[in-house]
N, C-alpha and C. Protein backbone atom coordinates (compact mmCIF):
# COMPACT_ATOMS: atom_id res chain seq x y z
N UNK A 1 -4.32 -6.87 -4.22
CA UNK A 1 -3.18 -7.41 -3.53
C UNK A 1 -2.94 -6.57 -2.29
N UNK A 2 -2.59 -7.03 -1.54
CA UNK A 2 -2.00 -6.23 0.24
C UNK A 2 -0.89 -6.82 0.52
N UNK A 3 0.14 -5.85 0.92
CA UNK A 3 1.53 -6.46 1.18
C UNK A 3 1.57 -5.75 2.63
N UNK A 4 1.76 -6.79 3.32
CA UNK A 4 2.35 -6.43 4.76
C UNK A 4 3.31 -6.64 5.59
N UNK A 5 4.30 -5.73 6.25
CA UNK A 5 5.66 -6.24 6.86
C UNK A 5 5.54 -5.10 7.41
N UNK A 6 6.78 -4.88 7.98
CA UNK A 6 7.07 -3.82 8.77
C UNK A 6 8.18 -2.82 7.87
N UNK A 7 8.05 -1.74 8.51
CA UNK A 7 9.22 -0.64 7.42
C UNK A 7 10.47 -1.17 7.13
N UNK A 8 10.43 -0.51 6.00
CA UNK A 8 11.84 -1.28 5.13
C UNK A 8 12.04 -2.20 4.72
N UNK A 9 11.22 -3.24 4.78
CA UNK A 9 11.49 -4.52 4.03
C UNK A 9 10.86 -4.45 2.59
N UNK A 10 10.65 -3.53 2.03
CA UNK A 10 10.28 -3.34 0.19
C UNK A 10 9.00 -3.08 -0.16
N UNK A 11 8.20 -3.37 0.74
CA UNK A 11 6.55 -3.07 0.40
C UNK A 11 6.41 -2.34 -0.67
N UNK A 12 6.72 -1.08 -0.99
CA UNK A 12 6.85 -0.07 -1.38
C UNK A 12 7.13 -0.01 -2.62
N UNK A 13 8.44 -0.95 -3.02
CA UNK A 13 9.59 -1.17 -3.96
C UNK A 13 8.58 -2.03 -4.72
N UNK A 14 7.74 -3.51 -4.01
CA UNK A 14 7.54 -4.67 -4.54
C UNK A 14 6.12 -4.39 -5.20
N UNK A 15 5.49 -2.99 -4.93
CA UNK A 15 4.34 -2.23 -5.15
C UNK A 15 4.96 -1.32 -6.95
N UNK A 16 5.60 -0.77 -6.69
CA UNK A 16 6.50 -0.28 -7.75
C UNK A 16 6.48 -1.14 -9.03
N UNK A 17 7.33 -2.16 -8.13
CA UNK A 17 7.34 -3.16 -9.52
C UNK A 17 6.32 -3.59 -10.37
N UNK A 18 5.53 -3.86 -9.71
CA UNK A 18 4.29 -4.23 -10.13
C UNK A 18 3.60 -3.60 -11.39
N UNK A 19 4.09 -1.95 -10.43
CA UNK A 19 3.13 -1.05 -11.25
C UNK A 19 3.93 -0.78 -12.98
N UNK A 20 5.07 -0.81 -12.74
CA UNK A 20 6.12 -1.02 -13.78
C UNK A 20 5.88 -2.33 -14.74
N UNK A 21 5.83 -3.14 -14.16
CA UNK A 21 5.45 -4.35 -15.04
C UNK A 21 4.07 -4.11 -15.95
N UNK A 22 3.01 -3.74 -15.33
CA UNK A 22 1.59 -3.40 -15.90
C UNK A 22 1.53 -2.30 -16.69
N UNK A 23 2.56 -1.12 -16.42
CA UNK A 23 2.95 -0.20 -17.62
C UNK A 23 3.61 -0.68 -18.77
N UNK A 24 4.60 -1.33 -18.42
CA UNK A 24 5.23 -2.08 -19.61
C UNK A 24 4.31 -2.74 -20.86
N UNK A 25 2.77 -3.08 -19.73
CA UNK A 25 1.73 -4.02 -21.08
C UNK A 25 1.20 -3.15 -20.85
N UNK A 26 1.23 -1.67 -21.26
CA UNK A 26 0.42 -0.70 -21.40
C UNK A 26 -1.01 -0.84 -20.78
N UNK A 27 -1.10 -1.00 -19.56
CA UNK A 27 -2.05 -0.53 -18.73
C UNK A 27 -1.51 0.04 -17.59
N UNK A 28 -2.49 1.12 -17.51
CA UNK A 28 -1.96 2.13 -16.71
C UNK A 28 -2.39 2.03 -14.67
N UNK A 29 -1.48 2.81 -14.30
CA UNK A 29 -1.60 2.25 -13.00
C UNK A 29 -1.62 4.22 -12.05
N UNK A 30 -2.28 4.23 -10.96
CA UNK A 30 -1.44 5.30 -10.43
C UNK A 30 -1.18 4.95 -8.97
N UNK A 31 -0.67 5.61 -8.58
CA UNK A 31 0.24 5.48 -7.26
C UNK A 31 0.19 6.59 -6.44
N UNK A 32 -0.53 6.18 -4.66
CA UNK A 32 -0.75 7.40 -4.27
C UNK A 32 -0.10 7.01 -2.70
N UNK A 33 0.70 7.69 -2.24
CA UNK A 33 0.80 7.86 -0.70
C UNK A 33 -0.73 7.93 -0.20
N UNK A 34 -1.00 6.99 0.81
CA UNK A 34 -2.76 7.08 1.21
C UNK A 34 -2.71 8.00 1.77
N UNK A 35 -1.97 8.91 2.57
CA UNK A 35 -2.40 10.39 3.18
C UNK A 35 -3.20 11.54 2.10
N UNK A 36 -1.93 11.57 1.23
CA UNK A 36 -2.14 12.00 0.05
C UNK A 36 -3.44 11.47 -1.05
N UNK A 37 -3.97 10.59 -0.74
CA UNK A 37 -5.34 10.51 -1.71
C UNK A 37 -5.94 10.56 -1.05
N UNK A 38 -6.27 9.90 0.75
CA UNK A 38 -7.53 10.76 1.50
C UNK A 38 -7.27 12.21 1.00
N UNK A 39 -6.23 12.89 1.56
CA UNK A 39 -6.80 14.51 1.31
C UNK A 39 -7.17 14.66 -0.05
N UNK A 40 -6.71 14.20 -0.66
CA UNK A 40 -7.21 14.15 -2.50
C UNK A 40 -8.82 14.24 -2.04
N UNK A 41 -9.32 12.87 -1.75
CA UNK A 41 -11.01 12.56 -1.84
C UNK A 41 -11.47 13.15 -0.57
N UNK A 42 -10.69 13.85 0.36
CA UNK A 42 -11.49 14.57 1.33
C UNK A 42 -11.87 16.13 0.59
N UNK A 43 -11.30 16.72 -0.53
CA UNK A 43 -11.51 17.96 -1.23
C UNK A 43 -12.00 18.01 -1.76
N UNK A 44 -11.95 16.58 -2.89
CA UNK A 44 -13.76 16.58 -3.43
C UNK A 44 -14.76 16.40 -2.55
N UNK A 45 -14.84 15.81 -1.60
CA UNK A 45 -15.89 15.53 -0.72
C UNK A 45 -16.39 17.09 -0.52
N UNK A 46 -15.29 18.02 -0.22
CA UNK A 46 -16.28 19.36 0.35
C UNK A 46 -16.38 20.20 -0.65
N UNK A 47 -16.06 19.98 -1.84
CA UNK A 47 -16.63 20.23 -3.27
C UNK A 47 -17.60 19.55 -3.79
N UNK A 48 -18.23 18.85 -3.48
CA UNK A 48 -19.29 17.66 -3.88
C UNK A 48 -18.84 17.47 -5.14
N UNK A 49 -17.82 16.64 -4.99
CA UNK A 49 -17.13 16.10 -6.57
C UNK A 49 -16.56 14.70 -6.05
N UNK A 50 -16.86 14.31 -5.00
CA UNK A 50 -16.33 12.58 -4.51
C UNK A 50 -16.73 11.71 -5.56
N UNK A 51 -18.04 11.52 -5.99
CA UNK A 51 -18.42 10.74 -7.04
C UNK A 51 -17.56 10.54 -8.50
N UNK A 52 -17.41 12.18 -9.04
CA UNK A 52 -16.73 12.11 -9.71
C UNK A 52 -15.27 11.83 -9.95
N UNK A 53 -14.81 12.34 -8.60
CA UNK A 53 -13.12 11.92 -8.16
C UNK A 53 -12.79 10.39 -8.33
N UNK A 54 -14.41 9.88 -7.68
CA UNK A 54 -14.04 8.51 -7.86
C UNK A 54 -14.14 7.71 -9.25
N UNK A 55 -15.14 8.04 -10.04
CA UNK A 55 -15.18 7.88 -11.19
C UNK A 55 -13.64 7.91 -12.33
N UNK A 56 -12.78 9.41 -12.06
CA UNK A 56 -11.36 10.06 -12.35
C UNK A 56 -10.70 9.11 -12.20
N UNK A 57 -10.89 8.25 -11.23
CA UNK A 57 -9.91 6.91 -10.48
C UNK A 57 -9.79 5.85 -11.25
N UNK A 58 -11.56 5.57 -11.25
CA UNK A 58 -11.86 4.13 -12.59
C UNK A 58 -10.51 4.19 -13.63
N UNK A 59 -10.50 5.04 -14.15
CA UNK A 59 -9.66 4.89 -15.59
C UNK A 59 -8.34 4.13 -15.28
N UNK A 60 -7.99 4.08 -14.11
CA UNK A 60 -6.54 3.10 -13.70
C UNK A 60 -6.90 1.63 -13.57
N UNK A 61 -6.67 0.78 -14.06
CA UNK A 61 -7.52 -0.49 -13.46
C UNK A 61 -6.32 -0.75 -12.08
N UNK A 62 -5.31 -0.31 -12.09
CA UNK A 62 -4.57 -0.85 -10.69
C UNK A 62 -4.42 0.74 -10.09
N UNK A 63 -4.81 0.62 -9.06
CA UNK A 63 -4.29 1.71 -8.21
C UNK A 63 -4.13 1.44 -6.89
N UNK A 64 -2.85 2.07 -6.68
CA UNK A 64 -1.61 1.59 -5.75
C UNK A 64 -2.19 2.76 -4.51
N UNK A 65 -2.05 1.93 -3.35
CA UNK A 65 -2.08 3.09 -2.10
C UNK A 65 -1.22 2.42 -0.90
N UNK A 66 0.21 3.54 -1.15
CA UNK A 66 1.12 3.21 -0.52
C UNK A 66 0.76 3.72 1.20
N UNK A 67 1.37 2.65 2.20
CA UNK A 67 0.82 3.11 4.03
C UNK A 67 -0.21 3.26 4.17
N UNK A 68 -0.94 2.38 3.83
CA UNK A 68 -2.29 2.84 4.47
C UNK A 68 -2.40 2.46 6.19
N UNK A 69 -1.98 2.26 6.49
CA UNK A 69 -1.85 2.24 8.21
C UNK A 69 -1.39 3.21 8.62
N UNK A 70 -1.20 4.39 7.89
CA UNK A 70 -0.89 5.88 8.80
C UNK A 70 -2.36 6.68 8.69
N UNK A 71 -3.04 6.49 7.99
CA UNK A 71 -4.06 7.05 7.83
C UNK A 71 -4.66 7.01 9.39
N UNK A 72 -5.59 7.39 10.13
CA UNK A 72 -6.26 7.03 11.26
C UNK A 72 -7.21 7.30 11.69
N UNK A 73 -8.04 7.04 12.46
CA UNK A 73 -9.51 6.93 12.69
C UNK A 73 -10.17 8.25 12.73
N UNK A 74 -9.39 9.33 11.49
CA UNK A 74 -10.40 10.35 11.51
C UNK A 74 -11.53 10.07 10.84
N UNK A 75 -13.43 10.00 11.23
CA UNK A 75 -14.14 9.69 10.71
C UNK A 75 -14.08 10.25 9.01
N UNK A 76 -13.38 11.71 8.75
CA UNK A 76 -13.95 12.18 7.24
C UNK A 76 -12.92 11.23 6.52
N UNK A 77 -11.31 11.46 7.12
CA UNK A 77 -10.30 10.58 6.48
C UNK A 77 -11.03 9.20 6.20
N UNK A 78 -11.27 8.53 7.25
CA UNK A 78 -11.44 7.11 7.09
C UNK A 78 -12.63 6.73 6.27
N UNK A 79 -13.92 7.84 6.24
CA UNK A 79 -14.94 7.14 5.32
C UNK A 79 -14.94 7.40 3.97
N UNK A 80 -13.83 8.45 3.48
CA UNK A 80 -13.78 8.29 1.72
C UNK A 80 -12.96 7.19 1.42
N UNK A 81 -11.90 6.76 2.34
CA UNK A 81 -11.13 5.55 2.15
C UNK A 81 -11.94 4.41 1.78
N UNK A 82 -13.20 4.16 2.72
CA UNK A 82 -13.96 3.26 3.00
C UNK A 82 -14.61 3.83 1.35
N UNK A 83 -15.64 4.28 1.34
CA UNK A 83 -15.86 4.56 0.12
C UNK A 83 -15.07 4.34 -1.13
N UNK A 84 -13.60 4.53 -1.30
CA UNK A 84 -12.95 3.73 -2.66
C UNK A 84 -12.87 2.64 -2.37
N UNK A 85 -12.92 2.21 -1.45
CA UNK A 85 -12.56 0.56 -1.45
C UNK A 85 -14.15 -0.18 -1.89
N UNK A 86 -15.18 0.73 -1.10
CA UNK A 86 -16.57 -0.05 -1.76
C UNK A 86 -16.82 0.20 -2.75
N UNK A 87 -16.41 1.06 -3.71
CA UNK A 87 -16.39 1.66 -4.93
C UNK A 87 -15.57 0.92 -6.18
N UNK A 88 -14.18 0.74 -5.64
CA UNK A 88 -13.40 -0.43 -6.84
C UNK A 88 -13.87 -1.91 -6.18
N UNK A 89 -14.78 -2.23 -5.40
CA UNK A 89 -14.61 -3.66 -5.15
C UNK A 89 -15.49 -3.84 -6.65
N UNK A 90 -14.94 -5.42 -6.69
CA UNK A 90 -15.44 -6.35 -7.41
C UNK A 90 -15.39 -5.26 -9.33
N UNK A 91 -14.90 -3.96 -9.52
CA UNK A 91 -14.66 -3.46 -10.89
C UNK A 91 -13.21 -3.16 -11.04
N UNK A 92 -12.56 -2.56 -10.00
CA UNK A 92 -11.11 -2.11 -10.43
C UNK A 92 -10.17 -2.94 -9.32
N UNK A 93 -8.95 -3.07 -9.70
CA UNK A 93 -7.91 -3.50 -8.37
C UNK A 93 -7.76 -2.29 -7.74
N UNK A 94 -6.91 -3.08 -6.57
CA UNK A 94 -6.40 -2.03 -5.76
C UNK A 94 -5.29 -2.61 -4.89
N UNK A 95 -3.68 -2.54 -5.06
CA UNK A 95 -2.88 -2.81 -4.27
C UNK A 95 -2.49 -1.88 -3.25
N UNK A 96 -2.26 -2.29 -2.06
CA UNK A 96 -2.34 -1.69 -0.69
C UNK A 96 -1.44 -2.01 -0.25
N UNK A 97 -0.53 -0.89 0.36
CA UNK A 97 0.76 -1.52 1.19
C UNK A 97 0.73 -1.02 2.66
N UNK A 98 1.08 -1.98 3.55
CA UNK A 98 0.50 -1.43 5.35
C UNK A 98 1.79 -2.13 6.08
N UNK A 99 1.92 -1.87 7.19
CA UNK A 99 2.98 -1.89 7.94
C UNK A 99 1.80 -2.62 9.26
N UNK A 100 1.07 -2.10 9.10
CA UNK A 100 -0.16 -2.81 10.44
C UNK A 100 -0.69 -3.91 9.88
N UNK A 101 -1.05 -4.97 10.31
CA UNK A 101 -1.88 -6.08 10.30
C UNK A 101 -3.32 -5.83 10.77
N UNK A 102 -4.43 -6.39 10.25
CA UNK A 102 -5.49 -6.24 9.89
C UNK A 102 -6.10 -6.06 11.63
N UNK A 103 -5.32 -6.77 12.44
CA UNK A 103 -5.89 -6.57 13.77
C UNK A 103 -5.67 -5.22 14.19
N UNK A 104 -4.82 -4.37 13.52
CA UNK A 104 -4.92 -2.95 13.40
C UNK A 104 -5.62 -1.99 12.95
N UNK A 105 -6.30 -2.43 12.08
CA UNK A 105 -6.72 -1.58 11.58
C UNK A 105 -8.12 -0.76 12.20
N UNK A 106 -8.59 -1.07 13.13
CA UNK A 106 -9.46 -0.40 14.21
C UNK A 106 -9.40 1.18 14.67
N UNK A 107 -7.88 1.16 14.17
CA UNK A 107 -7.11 2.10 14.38
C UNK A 107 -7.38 3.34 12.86
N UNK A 108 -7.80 2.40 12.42
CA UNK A 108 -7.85 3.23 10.87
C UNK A 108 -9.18 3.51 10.66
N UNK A 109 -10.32 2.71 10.73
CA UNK A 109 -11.71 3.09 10.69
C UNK A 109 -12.18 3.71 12.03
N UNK A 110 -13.12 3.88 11.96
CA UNK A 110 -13.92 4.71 13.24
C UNK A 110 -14.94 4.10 14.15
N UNK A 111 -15.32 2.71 13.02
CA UNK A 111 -15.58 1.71 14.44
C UNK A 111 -15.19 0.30 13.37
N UNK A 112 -16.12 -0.79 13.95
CA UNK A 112 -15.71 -2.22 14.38
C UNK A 112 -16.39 -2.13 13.08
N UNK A 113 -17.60 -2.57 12.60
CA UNK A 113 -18.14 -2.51 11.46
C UNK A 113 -17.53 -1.81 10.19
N UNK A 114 -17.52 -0.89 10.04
CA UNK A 114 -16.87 -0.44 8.70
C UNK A 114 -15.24 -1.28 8.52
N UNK A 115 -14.55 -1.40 9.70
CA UNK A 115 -13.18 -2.08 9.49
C UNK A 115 -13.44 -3.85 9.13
N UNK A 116 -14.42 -4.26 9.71
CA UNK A 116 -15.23 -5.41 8.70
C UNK A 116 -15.64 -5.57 7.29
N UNK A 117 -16.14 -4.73 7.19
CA UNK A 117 -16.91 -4.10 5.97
C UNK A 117 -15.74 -4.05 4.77
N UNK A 118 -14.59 -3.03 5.67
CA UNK A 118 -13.71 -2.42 4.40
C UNK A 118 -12.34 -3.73 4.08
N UNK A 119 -12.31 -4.85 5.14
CA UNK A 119 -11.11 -5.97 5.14
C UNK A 119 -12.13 -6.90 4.36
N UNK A 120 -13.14 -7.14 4.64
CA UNK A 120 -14.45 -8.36 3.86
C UNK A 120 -14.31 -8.24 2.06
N UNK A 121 -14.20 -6.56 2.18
CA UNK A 121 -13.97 -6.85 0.47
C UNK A 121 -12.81 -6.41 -0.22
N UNK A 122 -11.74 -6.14 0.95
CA UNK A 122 -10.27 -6.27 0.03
C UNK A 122 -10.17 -7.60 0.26
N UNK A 123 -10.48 -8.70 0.87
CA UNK A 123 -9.64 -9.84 1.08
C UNK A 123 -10.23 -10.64 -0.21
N UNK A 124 -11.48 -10.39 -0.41
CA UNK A 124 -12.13 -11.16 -1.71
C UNK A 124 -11.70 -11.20 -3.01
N UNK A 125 -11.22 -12.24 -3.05
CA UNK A 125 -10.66 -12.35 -4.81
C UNK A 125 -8.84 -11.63 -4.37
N UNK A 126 -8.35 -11.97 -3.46
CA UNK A 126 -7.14 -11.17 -2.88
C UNK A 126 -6.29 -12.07 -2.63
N UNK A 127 -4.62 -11.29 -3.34
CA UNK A 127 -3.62 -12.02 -2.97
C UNK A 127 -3.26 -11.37 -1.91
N UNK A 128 -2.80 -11.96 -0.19
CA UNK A 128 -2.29 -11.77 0.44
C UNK A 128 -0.55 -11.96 0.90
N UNK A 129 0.43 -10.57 0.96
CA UNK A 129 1.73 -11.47 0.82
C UNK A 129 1.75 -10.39 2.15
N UNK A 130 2.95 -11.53 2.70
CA UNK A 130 3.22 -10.71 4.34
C UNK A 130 4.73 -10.93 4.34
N UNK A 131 5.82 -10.03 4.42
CA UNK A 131 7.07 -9.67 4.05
C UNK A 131 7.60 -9.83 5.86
N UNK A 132 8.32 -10.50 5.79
CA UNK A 132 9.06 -10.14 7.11
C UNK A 132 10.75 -9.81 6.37
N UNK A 133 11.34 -9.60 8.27
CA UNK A 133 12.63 -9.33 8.07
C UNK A 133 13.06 -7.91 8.39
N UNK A 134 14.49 -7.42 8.30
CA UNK A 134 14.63 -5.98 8.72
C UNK A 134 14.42 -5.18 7.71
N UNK A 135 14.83 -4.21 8.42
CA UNK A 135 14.76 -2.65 7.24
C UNK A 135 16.10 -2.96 6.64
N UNK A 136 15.50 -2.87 5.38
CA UNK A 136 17.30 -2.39 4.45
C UNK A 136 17.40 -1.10 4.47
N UNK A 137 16.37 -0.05 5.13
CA UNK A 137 17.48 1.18 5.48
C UNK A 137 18.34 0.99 6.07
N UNK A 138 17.70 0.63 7.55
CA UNK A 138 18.47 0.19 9.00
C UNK A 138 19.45 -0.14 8.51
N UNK A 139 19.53 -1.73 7.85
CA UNK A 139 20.65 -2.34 7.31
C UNK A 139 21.92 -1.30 6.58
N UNK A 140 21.38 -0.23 5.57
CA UNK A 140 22.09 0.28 5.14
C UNK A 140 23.13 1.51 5.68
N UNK A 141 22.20 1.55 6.85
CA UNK A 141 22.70 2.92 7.45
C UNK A 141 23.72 2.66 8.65
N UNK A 142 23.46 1.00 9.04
CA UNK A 142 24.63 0.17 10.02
C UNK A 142 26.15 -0.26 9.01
N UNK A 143 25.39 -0.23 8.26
CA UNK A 143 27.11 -0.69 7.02
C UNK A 143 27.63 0.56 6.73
N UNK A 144 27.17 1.88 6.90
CA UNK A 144 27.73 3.01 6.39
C UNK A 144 28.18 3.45 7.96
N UNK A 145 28.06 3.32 8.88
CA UNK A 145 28.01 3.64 10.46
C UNK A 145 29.64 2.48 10.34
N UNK A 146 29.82 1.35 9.85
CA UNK A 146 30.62 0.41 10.24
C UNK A 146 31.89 0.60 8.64
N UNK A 147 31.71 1.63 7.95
CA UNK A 147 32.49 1.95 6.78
C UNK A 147 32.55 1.71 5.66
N UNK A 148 31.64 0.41 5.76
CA UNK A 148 30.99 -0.31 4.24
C UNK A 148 30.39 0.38 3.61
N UNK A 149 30.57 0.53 2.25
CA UNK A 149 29.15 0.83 1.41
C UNK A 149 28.15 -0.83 1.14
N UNK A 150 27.21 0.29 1.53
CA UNK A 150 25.84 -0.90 1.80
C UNK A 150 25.68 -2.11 1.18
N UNK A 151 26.20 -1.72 -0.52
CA UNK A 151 26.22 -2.44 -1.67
C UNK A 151 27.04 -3.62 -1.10
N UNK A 152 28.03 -3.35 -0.90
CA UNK A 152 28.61 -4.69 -0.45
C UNK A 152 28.48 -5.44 0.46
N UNK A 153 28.46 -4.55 1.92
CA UNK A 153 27.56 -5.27 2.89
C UNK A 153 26.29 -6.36 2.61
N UNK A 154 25.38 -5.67 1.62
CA UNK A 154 24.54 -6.87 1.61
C UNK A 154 25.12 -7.97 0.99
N UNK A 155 25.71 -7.81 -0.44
CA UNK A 155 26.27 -9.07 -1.03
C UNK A 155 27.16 -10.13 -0.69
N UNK A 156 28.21 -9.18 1.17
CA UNK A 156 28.61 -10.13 1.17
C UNK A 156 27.72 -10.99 2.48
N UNK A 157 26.67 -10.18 2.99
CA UNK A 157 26.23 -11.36 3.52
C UNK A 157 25.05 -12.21 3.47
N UNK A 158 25.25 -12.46 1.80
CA UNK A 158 24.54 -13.53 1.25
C UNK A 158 23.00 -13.04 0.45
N UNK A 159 22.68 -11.39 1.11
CA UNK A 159 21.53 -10.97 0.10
C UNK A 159 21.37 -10.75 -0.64
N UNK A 160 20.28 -10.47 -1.16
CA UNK A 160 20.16 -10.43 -3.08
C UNK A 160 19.07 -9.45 -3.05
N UNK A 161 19.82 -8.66 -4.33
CA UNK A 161 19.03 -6.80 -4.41
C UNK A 161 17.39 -7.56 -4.61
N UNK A 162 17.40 -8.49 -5.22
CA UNK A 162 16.11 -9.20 -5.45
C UNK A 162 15.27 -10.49 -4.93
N UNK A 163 14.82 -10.35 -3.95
CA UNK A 163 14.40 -11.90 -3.16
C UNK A 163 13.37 -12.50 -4.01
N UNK A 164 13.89 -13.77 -3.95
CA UNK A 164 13.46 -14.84 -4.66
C UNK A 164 11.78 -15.04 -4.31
N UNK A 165 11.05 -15.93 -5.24
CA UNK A 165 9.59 -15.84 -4.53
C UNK A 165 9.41 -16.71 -3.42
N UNK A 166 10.56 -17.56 -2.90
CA UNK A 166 10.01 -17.90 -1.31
C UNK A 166 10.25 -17.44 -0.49
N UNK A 167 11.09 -16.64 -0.96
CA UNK A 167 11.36 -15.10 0.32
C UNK A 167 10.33 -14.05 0.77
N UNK A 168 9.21 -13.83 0.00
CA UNK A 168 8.18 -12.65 -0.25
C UNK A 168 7.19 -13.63 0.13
């Protein structure tokens, strides 16, 4: 799955849930800030333990990598990335949450090919959801700026802590 919007609209939250729901039926999930698991698989890399790191991974069948659009076209960053993604295709999931759209991501690999390569086989067998709308920080931090607590601000103007599925 890949969820894309811009900050603050739940990516994050709607990634969460997920992972919560799939714990609930006892399968296990982990959850990584993508900065934080490149440097993860950039340390095995200079330990020659990438294989196995990646292997360590298998045991999650969902694993979550929150922003991956901050990551950026450092070649070592970007090719272990590239590497889990050719690594769980087609055996393990992998939900991805990005703030960039795929015409971005050029920005994330190191050339034109591998950012082919690495969108060709997340999109396969892939649910795509694209979130618009504002930040409910923003939102929250204009209702506390204007004296409201947020809580009410949203409810009274008409939002719901939970958007419906034609909202997402």
């Amino acid at each position: 799955m890949l969820l894309f919007g811009p900050s603050g609209v739940g990516k994050t939250h709607i990634a969460i849930g997920i992972a919560l729901a799939l714990i609930g039926l006892d399968q296990p999930c982990r959850f990584y800030a993508a900065t934080a698991l490149v440097q993860e698989l950039q340390k095995a890399r200079r330990e020659y333990g990438l294989a196995a790191a990646l292997e360590r991974l298998d045991r999650y069948p969902l694993l979550l990598i929150d922003d991956v659009g901050y990551v950026r076209r450092d070649e070592q960053e970007s090719s272990v990335l590239f590497e889990l993604i050719c690594h769980r295709y087609e055996r393990r999931s992998i939900l991805i949450t990005s703030n960039q759209p795929f015409t971005a991501w050029e920005e994330i690999f190191p050339s034109t090919s591998m950012t082919v390569a690495a969108v060709d086989r997340l999109v396969h067998h892939c649910h795509i959801v694209e979130i618009s709308g504002e930040s409910h920080r923003r939102n929250q931090a204009v209702s506390r700026l204007r004296g409201r607590s947020p809580r009410s601000a949203e409810l009274s103007s008409g939002d719901r802590a939970v958007p419906t599925a034609e909202e997402v």
